[in-house]
PDB file of N, CA and C in Angstrom:
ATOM      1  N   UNK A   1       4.568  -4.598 -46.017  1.00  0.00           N
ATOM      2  CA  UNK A   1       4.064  -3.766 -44.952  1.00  0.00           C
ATOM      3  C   UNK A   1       3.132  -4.555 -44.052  1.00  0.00           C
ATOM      4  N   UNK A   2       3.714  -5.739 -43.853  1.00  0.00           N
ATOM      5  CA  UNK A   2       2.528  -6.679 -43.498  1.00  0.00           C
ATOM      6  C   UNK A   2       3.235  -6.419 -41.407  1.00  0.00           C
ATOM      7  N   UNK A   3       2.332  -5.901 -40.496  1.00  0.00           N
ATOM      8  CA  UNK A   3       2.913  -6.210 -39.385  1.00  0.00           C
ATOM      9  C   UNK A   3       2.481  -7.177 -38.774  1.00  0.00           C
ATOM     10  N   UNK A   4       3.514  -7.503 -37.775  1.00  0.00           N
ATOM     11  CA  UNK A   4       3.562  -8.976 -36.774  1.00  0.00           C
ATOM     12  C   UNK A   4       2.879  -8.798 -36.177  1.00  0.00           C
ATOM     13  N   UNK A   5       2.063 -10.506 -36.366  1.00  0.00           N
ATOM     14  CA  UNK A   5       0.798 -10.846 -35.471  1.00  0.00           C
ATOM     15  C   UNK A   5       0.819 -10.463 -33.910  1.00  0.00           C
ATOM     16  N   UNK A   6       2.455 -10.463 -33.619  1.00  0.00           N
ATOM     17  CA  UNK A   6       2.361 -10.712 -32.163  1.00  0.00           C
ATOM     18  C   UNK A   6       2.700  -9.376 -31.302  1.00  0.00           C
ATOM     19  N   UNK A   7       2.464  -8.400 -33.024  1.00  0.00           N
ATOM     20  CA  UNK A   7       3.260  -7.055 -32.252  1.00  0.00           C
ATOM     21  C   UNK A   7       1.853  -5.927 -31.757  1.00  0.00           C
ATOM     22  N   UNK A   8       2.354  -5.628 -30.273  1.00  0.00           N
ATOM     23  CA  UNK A   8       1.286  -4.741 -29.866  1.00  0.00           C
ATOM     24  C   UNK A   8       0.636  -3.519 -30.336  1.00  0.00           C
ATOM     25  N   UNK A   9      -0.321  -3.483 -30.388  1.00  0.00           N
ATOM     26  CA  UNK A   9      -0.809  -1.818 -31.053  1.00  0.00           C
ATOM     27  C   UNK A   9      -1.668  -1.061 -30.121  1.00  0.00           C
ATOM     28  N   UNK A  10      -1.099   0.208 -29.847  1.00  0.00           N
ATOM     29  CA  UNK A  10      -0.902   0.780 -28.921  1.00  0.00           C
ATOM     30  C   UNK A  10      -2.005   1.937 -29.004  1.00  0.00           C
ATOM     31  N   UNK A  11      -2.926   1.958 -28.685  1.00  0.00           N
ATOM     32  CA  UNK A  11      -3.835   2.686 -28.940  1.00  0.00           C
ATOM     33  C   UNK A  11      -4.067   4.462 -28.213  1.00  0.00           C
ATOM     34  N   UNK A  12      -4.001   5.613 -28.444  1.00  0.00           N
ATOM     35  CA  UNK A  12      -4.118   6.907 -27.466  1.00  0.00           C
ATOM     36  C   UNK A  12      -4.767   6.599 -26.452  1.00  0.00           C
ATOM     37  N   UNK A  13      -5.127   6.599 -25.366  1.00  0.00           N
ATOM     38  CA  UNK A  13      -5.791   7.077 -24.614  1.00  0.00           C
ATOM     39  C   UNK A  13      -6.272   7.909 -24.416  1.00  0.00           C
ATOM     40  N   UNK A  14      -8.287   8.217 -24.348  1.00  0.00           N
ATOM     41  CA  UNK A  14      -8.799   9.433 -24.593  1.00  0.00           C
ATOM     42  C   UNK A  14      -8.846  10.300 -23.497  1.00  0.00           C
ATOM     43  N   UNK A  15      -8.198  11.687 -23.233  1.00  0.00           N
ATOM     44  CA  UNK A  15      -8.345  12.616 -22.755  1.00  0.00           C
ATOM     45  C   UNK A  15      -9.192  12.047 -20.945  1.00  0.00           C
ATOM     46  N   UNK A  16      -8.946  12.287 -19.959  1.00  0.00           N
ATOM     47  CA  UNK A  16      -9.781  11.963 -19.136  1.00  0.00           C
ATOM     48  C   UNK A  16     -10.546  13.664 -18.487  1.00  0.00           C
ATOM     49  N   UNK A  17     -11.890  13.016 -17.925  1.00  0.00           N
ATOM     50  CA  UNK A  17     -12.938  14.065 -17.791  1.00  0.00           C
ATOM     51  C   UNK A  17     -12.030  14.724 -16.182  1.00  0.00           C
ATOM     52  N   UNK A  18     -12.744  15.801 -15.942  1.00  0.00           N
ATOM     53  CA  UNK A  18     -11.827  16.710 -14.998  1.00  0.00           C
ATOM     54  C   UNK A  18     -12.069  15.360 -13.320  1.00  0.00           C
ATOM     55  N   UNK A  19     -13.814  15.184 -13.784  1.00  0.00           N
ATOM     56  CA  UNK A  19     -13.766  14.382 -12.126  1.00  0.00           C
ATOM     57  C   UNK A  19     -13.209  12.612 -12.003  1.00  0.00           C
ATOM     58  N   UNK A  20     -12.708  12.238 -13.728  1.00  0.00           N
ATOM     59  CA  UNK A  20     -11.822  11.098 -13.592  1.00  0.00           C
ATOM     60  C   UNK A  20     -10.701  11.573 -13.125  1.00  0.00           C
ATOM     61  N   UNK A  21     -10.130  12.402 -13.639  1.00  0.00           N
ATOM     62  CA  UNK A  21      -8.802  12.880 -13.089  1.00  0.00           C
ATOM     63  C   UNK A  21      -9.056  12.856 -11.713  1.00  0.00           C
ATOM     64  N   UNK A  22      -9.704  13.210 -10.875  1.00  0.00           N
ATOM     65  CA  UNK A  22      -9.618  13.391  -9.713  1.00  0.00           C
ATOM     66  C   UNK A  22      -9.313  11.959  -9.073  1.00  0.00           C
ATOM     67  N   UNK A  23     -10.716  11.423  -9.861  1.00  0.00           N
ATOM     68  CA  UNK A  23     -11.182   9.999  -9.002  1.00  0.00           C
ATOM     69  C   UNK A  23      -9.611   8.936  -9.091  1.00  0.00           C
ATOM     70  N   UNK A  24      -9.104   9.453 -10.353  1.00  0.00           N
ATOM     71  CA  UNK A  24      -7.957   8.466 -10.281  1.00  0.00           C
ATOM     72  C   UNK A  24      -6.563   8.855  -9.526  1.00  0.00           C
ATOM     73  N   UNK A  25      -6.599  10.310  -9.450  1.00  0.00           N
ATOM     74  CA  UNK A  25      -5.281  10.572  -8.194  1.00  0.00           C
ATOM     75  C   UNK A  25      -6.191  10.049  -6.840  1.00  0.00           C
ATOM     76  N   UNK A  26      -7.243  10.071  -6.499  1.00  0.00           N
ATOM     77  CA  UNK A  26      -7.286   9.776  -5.324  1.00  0.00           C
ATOM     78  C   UNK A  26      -7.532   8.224  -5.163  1.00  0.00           C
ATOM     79  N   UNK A  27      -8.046   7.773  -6.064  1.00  0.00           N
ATOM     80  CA  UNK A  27      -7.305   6.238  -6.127  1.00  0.00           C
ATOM     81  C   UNK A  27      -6.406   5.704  -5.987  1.00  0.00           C
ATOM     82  N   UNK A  28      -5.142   6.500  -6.531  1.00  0.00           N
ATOM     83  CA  UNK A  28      -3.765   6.129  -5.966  1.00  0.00           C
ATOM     84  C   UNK A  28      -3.763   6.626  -4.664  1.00  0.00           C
ATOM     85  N   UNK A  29      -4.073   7.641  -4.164  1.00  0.00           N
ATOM     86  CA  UNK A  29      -3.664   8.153  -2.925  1.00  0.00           C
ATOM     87  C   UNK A  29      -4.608   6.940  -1.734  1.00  0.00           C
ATOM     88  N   UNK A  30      -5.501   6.637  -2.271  1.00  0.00           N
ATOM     89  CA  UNK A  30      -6.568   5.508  -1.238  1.00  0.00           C
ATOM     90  C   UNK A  30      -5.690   4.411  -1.172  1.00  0.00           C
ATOM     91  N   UNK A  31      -4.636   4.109  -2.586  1.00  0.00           N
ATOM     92  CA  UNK A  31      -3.564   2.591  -2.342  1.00  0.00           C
ATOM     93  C   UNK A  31      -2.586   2.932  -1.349  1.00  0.00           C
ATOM     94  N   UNK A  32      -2.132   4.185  -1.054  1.00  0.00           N
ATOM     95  CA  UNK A  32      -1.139   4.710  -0.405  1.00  0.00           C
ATOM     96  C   UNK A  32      -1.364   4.369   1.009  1.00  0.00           C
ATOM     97  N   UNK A  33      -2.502   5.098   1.383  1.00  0.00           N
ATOM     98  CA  UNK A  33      -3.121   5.025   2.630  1.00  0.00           C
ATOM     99  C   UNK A  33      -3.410   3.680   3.100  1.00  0.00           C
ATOM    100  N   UNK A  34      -3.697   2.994   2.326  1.00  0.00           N
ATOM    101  CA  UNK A  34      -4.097   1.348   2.621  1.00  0.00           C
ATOM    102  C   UNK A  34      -3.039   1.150   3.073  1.00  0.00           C
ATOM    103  N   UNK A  35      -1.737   1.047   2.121  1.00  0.00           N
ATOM    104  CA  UNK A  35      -0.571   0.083   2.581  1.00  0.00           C
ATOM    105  C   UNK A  35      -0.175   1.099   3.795  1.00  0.00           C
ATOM    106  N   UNK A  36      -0.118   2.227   3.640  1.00  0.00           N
ATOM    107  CA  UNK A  36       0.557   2.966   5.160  1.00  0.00           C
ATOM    108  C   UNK A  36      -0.303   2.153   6.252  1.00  0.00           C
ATOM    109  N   UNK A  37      -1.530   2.450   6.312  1.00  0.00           N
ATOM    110  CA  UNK A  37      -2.244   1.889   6.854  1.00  0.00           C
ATOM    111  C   UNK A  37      -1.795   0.358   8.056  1.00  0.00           C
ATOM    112  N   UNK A  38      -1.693  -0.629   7.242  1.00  0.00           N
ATOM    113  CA  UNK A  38      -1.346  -1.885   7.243  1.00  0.00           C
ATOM    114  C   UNK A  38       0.132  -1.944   7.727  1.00  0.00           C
ATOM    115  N   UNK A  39       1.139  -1.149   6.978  1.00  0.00           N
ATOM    116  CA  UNK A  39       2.282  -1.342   7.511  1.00  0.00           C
ATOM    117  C   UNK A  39       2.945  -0.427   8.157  1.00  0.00           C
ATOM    118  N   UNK A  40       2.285   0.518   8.768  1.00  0.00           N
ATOM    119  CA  UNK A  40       2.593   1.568  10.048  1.00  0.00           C
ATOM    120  C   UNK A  40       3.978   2.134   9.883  1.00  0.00           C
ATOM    121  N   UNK A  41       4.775   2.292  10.999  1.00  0.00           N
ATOM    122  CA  UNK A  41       5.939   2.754  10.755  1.00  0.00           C
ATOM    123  C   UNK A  41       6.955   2.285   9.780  1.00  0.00           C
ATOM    124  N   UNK A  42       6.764   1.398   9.177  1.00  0.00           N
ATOM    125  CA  UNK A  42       7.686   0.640   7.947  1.00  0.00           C
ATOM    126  C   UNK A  42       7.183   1.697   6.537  1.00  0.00           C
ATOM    127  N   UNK A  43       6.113   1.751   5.995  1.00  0.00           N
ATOM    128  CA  UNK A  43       5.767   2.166   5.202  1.00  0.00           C
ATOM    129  C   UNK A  43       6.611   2.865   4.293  1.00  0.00           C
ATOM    130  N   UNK A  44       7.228   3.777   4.362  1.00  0.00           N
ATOM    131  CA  UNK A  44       8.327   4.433   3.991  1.00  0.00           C
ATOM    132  C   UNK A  44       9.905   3.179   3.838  1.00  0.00           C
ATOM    133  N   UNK A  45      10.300   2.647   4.148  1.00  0.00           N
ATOM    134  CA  UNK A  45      10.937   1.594   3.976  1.00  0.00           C
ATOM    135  C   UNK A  45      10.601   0.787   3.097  1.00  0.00           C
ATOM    136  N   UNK A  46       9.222  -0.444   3.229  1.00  0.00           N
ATOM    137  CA  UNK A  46       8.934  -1.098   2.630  1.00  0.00           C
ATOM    138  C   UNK A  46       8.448  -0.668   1.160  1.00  0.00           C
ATOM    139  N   UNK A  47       8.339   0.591   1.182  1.00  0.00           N
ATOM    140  CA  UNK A  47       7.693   0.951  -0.469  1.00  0.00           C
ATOM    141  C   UNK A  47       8.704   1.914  -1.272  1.00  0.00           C
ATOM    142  N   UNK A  48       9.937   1.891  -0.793  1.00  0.00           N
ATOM    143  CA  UNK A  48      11.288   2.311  -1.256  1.00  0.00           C
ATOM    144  C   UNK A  48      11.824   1.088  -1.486  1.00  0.00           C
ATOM    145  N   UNK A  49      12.082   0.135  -1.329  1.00  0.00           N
ATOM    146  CA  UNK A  49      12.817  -0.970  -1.463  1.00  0.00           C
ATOM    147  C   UNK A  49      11.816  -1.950  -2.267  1.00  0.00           C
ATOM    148  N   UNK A  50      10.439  -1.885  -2.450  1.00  0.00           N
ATOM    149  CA  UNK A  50       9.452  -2.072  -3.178  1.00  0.00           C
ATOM    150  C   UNK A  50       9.845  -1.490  -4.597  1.00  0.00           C
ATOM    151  N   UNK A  51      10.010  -0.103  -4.648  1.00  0.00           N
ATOM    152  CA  UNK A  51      10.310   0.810  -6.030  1.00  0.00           C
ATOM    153  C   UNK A  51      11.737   0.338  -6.413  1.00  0.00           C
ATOM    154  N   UNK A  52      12.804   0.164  -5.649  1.00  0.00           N
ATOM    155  CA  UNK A  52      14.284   0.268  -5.813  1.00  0.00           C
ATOM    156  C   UNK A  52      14.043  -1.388  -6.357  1.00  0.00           C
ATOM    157  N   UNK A  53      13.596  -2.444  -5.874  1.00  0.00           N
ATOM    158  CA  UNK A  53      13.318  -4.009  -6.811  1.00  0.00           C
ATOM    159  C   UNK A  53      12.743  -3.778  -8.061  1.00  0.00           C
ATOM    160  N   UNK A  54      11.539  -3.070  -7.709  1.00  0.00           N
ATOM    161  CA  UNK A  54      10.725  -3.106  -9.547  1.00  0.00           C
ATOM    162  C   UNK A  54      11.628  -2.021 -10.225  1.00  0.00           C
ATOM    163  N   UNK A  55      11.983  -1.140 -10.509  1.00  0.00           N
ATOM    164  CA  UNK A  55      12.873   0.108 -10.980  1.00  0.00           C
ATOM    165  C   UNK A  55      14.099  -0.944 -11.364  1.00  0.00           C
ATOM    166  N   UNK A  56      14.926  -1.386 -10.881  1.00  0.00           N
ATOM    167  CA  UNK A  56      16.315  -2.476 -11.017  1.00  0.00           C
ATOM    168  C   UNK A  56      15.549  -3.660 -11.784  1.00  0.00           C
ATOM    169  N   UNK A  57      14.767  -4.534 -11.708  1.00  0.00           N
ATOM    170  CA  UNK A  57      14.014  -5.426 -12.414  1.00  0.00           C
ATOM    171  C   UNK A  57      13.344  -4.852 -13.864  1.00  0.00           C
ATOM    172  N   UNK A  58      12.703  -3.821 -13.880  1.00  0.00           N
ATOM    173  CA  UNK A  58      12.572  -2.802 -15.596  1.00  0.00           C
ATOM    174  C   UNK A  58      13.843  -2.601 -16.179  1.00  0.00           C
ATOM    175  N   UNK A  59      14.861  -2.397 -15.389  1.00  0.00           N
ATOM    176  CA  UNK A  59      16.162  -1.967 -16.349  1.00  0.00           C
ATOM    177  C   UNK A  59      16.274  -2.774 -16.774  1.00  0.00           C
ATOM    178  N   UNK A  60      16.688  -4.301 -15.722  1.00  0.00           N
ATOM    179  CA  UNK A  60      17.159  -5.474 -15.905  1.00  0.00           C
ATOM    180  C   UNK A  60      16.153  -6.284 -17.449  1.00  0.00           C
ATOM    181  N   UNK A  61      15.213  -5.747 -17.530  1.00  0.00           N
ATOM    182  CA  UNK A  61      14.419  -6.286 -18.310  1.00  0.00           C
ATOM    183  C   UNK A  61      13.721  -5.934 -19.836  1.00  0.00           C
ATOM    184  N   UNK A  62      14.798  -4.141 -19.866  1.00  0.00           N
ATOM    185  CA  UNK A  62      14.953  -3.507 -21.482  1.00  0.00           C
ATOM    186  C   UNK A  62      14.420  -2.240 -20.937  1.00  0.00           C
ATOM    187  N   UNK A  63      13.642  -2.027 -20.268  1.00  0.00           N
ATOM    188  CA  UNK A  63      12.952  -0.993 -19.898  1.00  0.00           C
ATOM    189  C   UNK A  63      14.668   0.442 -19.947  1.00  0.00           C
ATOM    190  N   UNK A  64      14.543   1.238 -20.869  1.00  0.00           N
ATOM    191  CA  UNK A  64      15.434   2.130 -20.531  1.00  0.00           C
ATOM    192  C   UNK A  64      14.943   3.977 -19.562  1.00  0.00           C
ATOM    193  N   UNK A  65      13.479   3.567 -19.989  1.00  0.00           N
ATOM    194  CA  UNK A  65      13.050   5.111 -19.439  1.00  0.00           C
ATOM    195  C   UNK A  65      11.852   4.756 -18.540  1.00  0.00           C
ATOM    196  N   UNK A  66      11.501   5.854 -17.915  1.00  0.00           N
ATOM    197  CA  UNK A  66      10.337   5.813 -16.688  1.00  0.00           C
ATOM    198  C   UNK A  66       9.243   7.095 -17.079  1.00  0.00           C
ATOM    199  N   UNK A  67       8.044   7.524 -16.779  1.00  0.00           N
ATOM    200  CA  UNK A  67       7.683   8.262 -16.397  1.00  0.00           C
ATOM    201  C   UNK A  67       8.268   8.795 -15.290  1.00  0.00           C
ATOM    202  N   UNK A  68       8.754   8.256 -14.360  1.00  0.00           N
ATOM    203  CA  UNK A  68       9.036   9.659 -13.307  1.00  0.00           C
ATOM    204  C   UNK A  68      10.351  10.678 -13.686  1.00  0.00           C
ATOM    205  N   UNK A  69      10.033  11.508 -12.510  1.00  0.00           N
ATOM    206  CA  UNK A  69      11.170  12.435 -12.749  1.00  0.00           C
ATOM    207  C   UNK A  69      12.686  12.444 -13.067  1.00  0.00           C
ATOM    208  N   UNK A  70      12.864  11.235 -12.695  1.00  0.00           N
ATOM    209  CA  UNK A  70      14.446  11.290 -12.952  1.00  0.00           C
ATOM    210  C   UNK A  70      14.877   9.927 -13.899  1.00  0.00           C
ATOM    211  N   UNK A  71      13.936   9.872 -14.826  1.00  0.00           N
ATOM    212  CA  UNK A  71      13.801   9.079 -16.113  1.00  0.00           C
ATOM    213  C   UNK A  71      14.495   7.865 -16.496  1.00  0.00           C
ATOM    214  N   UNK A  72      15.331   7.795 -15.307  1.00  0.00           N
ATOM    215  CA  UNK A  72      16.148   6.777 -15.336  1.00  0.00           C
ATOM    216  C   UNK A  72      16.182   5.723 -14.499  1.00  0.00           C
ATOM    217  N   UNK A  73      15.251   4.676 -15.080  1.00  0.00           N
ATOM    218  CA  UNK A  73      15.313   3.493 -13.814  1.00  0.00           C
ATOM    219  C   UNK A  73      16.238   3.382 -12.714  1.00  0.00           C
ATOM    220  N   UNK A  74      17.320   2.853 -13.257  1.00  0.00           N
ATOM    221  CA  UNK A  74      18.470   2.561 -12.158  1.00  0.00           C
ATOM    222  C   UNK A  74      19.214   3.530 -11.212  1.00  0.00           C
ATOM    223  N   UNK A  75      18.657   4.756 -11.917  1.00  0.00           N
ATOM    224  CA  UNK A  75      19.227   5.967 -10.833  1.00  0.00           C
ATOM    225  C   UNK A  75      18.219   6.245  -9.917  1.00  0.00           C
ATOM    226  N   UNK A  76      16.917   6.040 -10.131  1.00  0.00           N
ATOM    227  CA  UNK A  76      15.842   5.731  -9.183  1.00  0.00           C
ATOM    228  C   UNK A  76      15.783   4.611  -8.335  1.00  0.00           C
ATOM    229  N   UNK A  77      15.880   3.659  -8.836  1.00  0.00           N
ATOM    230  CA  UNK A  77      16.584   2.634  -7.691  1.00  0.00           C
ATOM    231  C   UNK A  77      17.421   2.808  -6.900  1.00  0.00           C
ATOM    232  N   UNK A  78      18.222   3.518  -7.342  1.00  0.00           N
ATOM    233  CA  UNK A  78      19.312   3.358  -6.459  1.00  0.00           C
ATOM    234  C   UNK A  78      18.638   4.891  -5.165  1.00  0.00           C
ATOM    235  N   UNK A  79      18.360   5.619  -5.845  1.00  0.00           N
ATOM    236  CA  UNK A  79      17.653   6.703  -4.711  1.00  0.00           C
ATOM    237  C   UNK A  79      16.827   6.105  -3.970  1.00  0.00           C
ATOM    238  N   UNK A  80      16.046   5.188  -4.123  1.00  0.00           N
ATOM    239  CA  UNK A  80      15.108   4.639  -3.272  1.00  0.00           C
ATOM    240  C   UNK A  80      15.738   3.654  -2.515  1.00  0.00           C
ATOM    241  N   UNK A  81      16.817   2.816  -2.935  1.00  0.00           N
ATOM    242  CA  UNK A  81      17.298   2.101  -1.915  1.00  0.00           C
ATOM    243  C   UNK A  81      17.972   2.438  -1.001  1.00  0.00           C
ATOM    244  N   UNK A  82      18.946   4.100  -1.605  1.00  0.00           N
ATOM    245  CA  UNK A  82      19.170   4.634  -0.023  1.00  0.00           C
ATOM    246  C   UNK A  82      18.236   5.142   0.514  1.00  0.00           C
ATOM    247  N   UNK A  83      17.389   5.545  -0.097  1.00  0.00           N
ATOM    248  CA  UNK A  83      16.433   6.225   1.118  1.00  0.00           C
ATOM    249  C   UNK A  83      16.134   4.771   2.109  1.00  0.00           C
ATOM    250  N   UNK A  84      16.155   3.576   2.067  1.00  0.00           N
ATOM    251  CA  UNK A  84      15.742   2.243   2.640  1.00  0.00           C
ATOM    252  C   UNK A  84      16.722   2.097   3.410  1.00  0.00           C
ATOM    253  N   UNK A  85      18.040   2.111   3.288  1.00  0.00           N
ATOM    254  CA  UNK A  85      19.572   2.136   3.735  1.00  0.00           C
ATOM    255  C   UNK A  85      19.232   3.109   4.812  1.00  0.00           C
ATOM    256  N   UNK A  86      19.266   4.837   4.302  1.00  0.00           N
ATOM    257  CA  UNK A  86      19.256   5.583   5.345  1.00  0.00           C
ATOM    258  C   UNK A  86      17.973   5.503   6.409  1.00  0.00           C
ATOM    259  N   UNK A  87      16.577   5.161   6.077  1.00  0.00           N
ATOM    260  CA  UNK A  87      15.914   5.395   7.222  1.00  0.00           C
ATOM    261  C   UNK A  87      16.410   3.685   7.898  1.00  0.00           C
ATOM    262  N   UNK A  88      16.611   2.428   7.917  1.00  0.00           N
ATOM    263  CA  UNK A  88      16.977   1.545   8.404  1.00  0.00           C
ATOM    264  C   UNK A  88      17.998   2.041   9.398  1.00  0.00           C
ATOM    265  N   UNK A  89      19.182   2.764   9.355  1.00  0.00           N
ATOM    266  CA  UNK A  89      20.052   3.349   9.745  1.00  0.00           C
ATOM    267  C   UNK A  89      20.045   4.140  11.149  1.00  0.00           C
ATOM    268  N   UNK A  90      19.198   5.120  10.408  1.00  0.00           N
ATOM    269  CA  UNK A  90      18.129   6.114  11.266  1.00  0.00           C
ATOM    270  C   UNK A  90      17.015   5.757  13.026  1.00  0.00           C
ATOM    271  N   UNK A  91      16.939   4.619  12.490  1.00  0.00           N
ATOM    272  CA  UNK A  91      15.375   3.672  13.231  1.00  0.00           C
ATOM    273  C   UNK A  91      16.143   2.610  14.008  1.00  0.00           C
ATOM    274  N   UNK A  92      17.359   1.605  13.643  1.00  0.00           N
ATOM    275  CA  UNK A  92      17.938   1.013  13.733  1.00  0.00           C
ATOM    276  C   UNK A  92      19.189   0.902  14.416  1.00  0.00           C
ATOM    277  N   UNK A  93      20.662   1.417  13.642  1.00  0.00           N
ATOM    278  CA  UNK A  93      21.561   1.220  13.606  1.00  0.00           C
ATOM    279  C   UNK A  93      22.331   2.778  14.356  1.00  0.00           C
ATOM    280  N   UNK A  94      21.249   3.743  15.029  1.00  0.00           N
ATOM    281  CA  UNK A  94      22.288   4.844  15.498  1.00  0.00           C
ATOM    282  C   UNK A  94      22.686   3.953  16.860  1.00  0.00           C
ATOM    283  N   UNK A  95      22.372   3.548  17.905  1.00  0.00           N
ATOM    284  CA  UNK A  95      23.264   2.730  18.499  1.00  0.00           C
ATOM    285  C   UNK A  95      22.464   3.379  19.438  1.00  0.00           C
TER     286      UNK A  95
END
């Protein structure tokens, strides 16, 4: 019963207080705003094709499940890269 030195141990994470919870959705939402920020009308593009690389790179790399909603890396990739496809399309390519 001896476990490997090199194997991770994964500890709970304790419960967070009501105003961490806050502080940490709006932490993400302050990263959001930054990069919108910075990359203006792209934003929506660049952070779909951002998700659709890392999402395809986790599969590619054992990862079989996600926290998000549709639990499945590569079917999330692939939603995010059309959404990248269609607004490129949209902005771009109606002629």
């Amino acid at each position: 019963m001896n476990a490997s030195p090199s194997a991770p141990t994964e500890t709970p994470a304790a419960p967070l207080s009501r105003g961490a919870a806050f502080e940490k959705l709006a932490f993400t939402l302050c990263k959001i705003a930054t990069f919108a920020l910075f990359t203006g009308r792209f934003a929506l593009p660049l952070a779909a094709l951002g998700a659709a690389t890392f999402f395809a790179l986790a599969h590619l790399s054992g990862k079989r499940d996600t926290r998000c909603v549709f639990k499945h890396p590569l079917l999330i990739a692939a939603f995010w890269g059309s959404v990248a496809v269609v607004w490129a399309w949209w902005n771009f390519g109606r002629g």
